[in-house]
C-alpha atoms as a PDB file:
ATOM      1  CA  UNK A   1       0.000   0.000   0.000  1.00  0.00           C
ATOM      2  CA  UNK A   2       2.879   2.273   1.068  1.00  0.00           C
ATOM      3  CA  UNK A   3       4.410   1.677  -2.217  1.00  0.00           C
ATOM      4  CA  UNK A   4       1.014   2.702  -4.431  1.00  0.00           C
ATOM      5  CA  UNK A   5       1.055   5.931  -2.581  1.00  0.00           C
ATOM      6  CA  UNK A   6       4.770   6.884  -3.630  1.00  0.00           C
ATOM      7  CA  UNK A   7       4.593   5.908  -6.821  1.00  0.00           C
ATOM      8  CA  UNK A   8       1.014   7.830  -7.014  1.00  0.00           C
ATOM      9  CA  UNK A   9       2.723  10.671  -5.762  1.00  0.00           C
ATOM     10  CA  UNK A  10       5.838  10.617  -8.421  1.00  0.00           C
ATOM     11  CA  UNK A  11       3.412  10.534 -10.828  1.00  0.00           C
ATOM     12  CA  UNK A  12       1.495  13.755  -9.767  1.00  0.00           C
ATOM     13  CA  UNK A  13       5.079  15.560  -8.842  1.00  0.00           C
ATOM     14  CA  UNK A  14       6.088  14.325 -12.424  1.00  0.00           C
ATOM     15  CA  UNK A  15       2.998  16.028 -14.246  1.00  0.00           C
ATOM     16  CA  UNK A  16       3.448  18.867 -11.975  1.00  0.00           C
ATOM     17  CA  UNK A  17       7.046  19.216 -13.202  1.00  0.00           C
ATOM     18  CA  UNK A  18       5.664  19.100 -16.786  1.00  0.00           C
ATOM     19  CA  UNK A  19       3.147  21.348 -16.907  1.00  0.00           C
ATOM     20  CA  UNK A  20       4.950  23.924 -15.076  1.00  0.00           C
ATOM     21  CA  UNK A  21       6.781  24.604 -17.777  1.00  0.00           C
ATOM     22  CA  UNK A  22       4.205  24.687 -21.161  1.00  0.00           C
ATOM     23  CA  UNK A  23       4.248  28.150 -22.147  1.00  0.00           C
ATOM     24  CA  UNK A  24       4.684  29.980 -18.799  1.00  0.00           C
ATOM     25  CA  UNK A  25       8.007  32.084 -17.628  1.00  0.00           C
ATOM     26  CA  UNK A  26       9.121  32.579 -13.190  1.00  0.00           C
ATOM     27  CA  UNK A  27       8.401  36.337 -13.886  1.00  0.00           C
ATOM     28  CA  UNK A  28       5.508  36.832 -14.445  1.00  0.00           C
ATOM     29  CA  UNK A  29       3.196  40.077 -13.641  1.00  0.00           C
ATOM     30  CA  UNK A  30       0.062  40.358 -12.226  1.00  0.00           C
ATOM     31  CA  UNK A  31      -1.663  40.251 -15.490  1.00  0.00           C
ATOM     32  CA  UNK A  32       0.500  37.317 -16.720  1.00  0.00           C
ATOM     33  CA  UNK A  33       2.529  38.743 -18.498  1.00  0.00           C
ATOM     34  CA  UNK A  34       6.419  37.561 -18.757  1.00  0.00           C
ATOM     35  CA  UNK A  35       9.454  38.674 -20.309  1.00  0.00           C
ATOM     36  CA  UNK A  36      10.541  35.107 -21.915  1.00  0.00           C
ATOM     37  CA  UNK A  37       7.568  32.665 -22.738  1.00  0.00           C
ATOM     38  CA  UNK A  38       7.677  29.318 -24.228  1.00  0.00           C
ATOM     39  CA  UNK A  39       5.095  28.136 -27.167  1.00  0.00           C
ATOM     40  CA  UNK A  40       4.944  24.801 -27.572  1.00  0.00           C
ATOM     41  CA  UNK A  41       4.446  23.038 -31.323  1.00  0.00           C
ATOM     42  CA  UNK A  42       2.689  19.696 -30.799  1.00  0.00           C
ATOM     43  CA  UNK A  43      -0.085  17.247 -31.961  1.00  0.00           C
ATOM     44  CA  UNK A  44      -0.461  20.063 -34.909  1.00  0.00           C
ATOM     45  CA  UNK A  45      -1.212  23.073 -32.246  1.00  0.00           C
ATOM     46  CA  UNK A  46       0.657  25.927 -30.262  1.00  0.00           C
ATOM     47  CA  UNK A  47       0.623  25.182 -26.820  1.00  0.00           C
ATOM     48  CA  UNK A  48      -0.421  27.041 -25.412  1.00  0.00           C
ATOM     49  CA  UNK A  49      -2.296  29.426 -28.189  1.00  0.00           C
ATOM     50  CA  UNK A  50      -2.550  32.303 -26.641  1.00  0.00           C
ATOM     51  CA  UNK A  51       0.203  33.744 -24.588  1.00  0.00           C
ATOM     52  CA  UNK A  52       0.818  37.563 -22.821  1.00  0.00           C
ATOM     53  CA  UNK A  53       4.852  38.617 -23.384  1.00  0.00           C
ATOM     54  CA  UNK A  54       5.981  42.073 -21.580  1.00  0.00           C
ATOM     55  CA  UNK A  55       7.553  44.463 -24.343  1.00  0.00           C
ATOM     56  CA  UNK A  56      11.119  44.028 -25.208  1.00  0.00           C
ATOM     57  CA  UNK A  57       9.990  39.962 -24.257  1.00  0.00           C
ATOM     58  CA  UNK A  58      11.057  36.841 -25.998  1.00  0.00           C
ATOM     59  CA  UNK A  59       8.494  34.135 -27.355  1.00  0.00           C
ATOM     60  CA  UNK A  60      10.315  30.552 -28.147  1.00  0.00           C
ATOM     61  CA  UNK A  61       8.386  28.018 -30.204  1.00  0.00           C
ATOM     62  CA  UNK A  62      10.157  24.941 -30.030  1.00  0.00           C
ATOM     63  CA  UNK A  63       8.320  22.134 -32.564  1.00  0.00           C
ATOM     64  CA  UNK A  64       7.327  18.841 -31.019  1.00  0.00           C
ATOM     65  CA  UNK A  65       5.718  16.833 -34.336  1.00  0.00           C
ATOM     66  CA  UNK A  66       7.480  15.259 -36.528  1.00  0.00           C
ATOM     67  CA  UNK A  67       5.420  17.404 -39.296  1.00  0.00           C
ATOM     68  CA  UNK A  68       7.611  20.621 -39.827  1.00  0.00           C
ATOM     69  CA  UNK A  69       5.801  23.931 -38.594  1.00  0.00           C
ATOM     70  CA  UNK A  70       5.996  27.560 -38.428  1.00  0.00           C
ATOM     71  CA  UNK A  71       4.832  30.257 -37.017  1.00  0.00           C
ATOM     72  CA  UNK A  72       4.504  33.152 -39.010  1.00  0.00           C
ATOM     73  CA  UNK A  73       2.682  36.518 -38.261  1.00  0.00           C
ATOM     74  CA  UNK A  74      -0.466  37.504 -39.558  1.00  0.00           C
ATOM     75  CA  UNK A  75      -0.685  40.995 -42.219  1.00  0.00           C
ATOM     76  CA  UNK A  76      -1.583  44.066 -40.170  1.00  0.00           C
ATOM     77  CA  UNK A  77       0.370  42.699 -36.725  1.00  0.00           C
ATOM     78  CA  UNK A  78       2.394  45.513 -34.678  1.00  0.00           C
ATOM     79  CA  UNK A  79       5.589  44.395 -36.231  1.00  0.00           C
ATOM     80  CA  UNK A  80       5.906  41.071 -38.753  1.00  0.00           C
ATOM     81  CA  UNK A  81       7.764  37.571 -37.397  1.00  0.00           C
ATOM     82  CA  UNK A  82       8.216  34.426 -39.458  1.00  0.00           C
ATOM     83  CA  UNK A  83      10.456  31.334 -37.323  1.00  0.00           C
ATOM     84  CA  UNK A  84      10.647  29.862 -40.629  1.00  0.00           C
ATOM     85  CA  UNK A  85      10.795  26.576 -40.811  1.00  0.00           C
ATOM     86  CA  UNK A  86      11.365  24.175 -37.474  1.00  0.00           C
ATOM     87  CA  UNK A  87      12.042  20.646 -37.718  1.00  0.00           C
ATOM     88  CA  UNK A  88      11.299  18.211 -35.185  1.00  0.00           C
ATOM     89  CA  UNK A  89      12.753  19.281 -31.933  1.00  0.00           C
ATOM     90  CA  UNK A  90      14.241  22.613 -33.330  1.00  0.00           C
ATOM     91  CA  UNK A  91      13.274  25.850 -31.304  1.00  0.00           C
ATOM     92  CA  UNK A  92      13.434  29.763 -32.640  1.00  0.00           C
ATOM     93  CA  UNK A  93      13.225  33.189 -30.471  1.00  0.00           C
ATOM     94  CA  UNK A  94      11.738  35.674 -31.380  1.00  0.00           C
ATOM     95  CA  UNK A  95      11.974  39.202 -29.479  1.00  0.00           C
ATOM     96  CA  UNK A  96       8.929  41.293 -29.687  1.00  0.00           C
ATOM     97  CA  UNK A  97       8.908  45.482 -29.046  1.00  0.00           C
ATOM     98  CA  UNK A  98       5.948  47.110 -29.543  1.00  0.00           C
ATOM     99  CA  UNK A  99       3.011  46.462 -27.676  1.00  0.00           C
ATOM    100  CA  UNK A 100      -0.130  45.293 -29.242  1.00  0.00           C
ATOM    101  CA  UNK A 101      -1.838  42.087 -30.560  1.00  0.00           C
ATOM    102  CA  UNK A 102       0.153  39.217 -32.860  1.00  0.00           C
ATOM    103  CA  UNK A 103      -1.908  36.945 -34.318  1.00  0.00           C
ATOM    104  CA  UNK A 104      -0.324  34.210 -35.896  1.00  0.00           C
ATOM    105  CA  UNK A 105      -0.170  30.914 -37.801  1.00  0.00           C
ATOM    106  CA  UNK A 106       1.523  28.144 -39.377  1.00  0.00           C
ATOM    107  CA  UNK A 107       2.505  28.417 -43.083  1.00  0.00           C
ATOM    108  CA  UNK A 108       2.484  24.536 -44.089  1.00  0.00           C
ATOM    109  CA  UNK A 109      -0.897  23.753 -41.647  1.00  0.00           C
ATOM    110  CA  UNK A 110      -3.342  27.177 -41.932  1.00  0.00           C
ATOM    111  CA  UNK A 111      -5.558  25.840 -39.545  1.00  0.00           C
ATOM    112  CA  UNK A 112      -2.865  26.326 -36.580  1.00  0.00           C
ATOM    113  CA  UNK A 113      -3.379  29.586 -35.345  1.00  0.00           C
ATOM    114  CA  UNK A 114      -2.078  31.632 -31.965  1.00  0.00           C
ATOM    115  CA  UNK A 115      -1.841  35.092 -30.409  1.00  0.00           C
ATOM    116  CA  UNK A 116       0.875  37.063 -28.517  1.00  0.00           C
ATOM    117  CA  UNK A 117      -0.632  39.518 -26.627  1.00  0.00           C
ATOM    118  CA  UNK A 118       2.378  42.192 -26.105  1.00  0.00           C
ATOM    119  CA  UNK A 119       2.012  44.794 -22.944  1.00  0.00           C
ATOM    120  CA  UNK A 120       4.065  47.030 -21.166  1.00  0.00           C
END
């Protein structure tokens, strides 16, 4: 019985461990907002799709699928990105300035779609 319990609780401290890191940054403000966030590319979506970056922040979308990705601004954003494209486990920064809404999306699969939400 003693032994279900540990390994019950390794499990929970594992996922714990995991999720603590999708797409969230140690500084963030009160509204969420952090100065380096991680996006992650898997099962053909950005995870998590909508993230909030402080000005002058960096965004990192590292691709999980073995299907290569991008993520690529949308016309009319603040100020244009493009990763280009990311291979299976390959990761790009991408340092964003201006405040204001980035919606974006992956060139090769349309239908993946995100937003950085830049504030100061």
């Amino acid at each position: 019985m003693a032994r279900a319990a540990t390994l019950w609780l390794c499990a929970l401290g594992a996922c714990a461990l995991l999720l603590g890191g999708c797409g969230s940054s140690d500084d963030a403000d009160k509204n969420g907002a952090s100065s380096k966030v991680t996006d992650n590319i898997a099962s053909f979506k950005f995870v998590p799709k909508d993230v909030k970056l402080k000005a002058g922040g960096t965004i990192t979308w590292t691709n999980q699928d073995k299907a290569p990705h991008t993520a690529t601004s949308e016309p009319g954003a603040p100020a244009e990105f493009d990763t280009g494209r990311l291979e299976l486990g390959q990761t790009k920064s991408i340092k964003l300035d201006k405040p204001g809404k980035y919606p974006y999306f992956c060139e090769f699969h349309r239908f993946m779609t995100g937003t950085v939400e830049v504030v100061e």
